[in-house]
Protein backbone atom coordinates (compact mmCIF):
# COMPACT_ATOMS: atom_id res chain seq x y z
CA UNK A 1 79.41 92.13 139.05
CA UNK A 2 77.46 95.69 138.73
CA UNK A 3 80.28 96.78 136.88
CA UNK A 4 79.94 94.21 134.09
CA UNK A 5 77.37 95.84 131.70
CA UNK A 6 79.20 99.08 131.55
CA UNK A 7 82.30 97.06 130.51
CA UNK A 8 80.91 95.33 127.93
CA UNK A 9 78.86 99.12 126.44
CA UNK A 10 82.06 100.23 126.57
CA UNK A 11 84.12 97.94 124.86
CA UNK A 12 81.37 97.97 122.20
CA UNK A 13 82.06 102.24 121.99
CA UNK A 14 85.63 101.64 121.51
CA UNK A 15 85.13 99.78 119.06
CA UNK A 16 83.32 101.87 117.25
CA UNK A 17 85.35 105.05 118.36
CA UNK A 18 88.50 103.77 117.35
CA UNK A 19 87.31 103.92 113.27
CA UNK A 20 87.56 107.47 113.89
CA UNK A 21 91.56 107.85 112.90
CA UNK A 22 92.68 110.47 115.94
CA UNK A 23 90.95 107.66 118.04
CA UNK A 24 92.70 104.68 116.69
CA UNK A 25 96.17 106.47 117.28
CA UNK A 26 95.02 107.34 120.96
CA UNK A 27 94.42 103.80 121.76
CA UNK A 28 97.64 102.96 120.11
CA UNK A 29 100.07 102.81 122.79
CA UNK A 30 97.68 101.11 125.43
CA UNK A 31 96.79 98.11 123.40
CA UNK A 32 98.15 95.48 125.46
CA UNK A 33 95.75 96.82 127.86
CA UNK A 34 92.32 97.12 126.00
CA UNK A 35 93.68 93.53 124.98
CA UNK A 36 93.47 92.30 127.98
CA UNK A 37 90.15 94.28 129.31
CA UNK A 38 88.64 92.29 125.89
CA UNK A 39 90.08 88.86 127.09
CA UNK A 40 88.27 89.63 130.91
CA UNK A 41 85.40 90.47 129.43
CA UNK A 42 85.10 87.18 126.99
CA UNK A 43 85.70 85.15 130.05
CA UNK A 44 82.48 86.59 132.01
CA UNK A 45 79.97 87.20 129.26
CA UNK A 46 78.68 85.44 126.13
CA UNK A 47 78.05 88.14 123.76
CA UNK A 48 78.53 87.87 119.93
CA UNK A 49 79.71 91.72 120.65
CA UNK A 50 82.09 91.81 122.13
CA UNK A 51 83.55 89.19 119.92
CA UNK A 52 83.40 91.33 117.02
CA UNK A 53 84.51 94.02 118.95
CA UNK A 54 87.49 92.14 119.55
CA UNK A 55 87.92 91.42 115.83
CA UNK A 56 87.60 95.07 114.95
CA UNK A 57 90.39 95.64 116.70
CA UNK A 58 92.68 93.10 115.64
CA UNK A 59 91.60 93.76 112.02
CA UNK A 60 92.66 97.32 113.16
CA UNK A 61 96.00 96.89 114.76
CA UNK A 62 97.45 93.72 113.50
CA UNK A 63 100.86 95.13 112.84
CA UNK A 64 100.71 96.34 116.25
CA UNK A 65 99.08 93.31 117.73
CA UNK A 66 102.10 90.96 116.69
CA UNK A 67 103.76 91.45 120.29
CA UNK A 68 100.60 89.49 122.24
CA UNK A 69 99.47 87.76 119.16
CA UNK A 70 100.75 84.26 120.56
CA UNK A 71 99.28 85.23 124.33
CA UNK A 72 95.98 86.31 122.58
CA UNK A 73 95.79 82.72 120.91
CA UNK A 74 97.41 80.89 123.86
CA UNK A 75 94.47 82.48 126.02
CA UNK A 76 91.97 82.07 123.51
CA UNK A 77 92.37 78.66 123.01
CA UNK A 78 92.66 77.47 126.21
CA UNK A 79 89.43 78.84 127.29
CA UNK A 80 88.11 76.82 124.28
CA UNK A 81 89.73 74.09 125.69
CA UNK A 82 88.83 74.33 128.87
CA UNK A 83 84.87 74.42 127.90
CA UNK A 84 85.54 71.41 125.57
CA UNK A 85 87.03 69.26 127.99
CA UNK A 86 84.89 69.91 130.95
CA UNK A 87 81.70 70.07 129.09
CA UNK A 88 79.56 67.11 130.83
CA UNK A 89 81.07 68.57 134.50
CA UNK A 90 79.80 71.94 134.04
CA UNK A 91 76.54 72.50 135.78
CA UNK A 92 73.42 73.26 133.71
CA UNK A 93 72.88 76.49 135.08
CA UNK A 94 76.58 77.41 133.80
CA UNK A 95 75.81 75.67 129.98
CA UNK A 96 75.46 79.30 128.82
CA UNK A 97 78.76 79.85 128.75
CA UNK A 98 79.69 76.97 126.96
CA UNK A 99 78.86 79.50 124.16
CA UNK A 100 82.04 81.87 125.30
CA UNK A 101 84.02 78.95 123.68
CA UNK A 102 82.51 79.72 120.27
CA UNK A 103 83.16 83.42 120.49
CA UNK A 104 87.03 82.51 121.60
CA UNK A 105 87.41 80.43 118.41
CA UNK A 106 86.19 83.06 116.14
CA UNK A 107 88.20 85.60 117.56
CA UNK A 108 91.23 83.05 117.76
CA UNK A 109 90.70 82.59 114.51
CA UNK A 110 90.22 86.06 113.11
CA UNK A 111 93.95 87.08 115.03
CA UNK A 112 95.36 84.22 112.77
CA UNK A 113 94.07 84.89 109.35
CA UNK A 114 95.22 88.51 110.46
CA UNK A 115 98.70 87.72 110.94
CA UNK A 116 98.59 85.73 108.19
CA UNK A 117 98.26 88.78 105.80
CA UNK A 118 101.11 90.46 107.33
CA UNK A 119 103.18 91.78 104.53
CA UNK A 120 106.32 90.59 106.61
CA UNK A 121 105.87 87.17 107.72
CA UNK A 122 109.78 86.59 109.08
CA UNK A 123 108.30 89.33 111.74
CA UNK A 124 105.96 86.47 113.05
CA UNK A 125 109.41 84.26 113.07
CA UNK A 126 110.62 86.82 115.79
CA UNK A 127 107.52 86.13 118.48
């Protein structure tokens, strides 16, 4: 994929761009969307990054992130899974990205203790 290193520079910018406060209300209303461009991008590459990136983000947004926050885990978690289980099938050529599954914890991981400072908890009753 040609494509892939400009994905990952650019979810890196955003990122970054989005601590700028016009930014961060820009990105707003597509979040489901950068979301999801985040979880494609986790699935491809093992980059420590991108993770953070990710993070950045839900630190950001987690009001706003309570809509996906079970699909984010759900997908998170079964990529970790997925790694886990079929660890001594995966060729050794493909053992790099055994290391995605480390990156998908943390960022699982990170979206919980996020939701779990939610001022309003009974909102996380609603999902």
């Amino acid at each position: 994929d040609q494509e892939l290193p400009v994905r990952v520079k650019a979810a890196l910018a955003l990122s970054s761009l989005i601590a700028q406060e016009e930014a961060s209300e820009l990105l707003r209303p597509n979040l489901r969307y950068a979301l999801q461009e985040y979880l494609k991008l986790m699935d491809k590459v093992d980059n420590d990054e991108v993770v953070l990136s990710l993070e950045r983000i839900v630190d950001l947004y987690h009001e706003d992130i309570l809509p996906f926050a079970v699909d984010l885990v759900i997908h998170l978690t079964s990529a970790f899974f997925y790694y886990a289980v079929n660890e001594e099938k995966i060729e050794e050529k493909d053992k790099k990205n055994h290391k995605i599954s480390k990156g998908e914890v943390t960022a699982a991981t990170c979206l919980i203790l996020s939701l779990i400072h939610i001022s309003e908890p009974t909102r996380l009753l609603s999902i």
